[in-house]
Protein backbone atom coordinates (compact mmCIF):
# COMPACT_ATOMS: atom_id res chain seq x y z
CA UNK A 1 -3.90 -68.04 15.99
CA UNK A 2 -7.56 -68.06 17.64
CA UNK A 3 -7.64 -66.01 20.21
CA UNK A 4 -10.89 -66.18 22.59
CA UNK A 5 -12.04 -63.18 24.36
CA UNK A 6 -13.74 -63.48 27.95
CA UNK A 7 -17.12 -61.88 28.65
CA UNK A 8 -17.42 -60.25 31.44
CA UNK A 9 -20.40 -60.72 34.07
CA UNK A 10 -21.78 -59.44 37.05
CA UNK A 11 -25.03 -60.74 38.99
CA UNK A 12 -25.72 -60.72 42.58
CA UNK A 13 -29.15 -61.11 44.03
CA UNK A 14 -29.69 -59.37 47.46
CA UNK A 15 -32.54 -60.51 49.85
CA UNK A 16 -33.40 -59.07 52.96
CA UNK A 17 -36.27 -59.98 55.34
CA UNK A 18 -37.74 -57.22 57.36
CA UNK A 19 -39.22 -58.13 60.64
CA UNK A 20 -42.51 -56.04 59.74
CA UNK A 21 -46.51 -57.79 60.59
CA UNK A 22 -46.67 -58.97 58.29
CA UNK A 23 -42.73 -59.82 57.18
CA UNK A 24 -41.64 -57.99 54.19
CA UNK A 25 -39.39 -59.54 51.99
CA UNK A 26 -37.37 -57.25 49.44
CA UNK A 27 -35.24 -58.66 46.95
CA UNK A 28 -32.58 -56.24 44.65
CA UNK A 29 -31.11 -57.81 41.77
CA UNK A 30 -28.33 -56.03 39.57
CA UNK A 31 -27.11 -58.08 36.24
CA UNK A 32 -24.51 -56.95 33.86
CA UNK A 33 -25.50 -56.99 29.94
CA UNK A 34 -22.88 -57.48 27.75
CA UNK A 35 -24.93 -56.26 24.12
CA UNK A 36 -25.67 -52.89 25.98
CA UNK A 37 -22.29 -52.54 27.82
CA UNK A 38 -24.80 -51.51 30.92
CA UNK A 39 -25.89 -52.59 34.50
CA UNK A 40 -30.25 -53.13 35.19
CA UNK A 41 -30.40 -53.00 38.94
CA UNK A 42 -34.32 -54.07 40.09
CA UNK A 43 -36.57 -54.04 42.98
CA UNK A 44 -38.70 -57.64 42.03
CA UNK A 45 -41.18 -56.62 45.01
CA UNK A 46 -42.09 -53.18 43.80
CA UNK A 47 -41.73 -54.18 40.16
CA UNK A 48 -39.13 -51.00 40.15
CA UNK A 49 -36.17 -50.87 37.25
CA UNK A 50 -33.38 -48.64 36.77
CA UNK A 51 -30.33 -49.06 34.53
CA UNK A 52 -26.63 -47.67 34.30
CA UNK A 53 -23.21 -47.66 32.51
CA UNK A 54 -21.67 -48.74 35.89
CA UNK A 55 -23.27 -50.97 38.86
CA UNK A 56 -22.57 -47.70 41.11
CA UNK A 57 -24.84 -45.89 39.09
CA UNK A 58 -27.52 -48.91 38.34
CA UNK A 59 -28.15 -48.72 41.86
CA UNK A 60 -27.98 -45.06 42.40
CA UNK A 61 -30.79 -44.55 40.34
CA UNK A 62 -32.30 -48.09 41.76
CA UNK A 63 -32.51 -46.29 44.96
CA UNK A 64 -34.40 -43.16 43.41
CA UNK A 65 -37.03 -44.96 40.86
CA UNK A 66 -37.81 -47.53 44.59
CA UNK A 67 -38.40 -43.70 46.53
CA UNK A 68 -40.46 -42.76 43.86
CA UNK A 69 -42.73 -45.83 43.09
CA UNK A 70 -43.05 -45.98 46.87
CA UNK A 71 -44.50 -42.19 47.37
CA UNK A 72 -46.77 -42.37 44.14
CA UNK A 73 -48.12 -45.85 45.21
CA UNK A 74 -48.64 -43.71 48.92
CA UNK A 75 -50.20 -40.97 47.46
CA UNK A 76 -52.48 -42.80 44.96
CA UNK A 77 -53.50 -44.82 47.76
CA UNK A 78 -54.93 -41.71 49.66
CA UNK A 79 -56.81 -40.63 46.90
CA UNK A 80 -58.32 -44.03 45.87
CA UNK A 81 -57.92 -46.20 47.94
CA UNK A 82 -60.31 -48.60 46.87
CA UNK A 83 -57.51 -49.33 44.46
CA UNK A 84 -55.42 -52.60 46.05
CA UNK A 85 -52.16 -52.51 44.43
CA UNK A 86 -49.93 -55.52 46.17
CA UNK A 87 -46.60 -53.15 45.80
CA UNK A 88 -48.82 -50.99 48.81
CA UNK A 89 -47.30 -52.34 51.71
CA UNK A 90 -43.45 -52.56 50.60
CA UNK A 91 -44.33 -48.58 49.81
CA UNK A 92 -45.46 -48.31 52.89
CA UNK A 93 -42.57 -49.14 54.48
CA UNK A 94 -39.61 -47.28 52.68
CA UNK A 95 -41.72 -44.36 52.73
CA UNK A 96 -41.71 -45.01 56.52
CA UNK A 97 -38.06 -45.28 57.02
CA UNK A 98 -37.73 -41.51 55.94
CA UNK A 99 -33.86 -41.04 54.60
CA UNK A 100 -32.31 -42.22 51.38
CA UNK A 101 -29.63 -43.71 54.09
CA UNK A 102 -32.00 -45.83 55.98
CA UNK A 103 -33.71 -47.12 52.36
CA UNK A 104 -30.09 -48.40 51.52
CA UNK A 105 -29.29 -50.22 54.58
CA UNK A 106 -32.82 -51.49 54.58
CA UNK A 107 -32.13 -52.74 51.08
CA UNK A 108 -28.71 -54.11 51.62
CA UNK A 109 -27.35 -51.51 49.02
């Protein structure tokens, strides 16, 4: 008897247009990866990665590496701001918005 086993996979792709000048497009992808038995969950605009052993917790920490990147990219831009990093804008913004709650809605998360 063969018996065949189904893998299990979750992707979804969120994309949310903010109504900033100019617009600000943020796009949150979470993927399931079988080899690692993990979630990655990712902000694509501000190049921002975080990984867990549920999606509940990929995008938990998701939500804290995006915080983070966005206040260093802040504060570096202060000091030097000759430097023209293209993540400066979508930092910008969630710094902006001020709660962890606001981020999430923002981010459809």
């Amino acid at each position: 008897m063969v018996t065949v086993e189904e893998a299990q996979t979750l992707e979804f792709r969120i994309v949310r247009q903010v109504k900033t000048q100019p617009p600000l497009t943020f796009t949150v992808e979470l993927q399931f990866h079988p080899d690692d038995a993990g979630y990655s969950a990712e902000c694509l605009e501000l190049r921002a990665f975080a990984w867990g052993e549920s999606p509940e917790e990929a995008i938990e920490n998701l939500l804290d590496v995006v915080i983070l990147v966005s206040e260093t990219l802040v504060d570096d831009h202060k000091k030097f701001s000759h430097l023209n990093d293209p993540r400066l804008l979508h930092a910008q913004f969630i710094v902006s918005l001020g709660s962890e709650e606001t981020i999430r809605k923002v981010l459809g998360l």
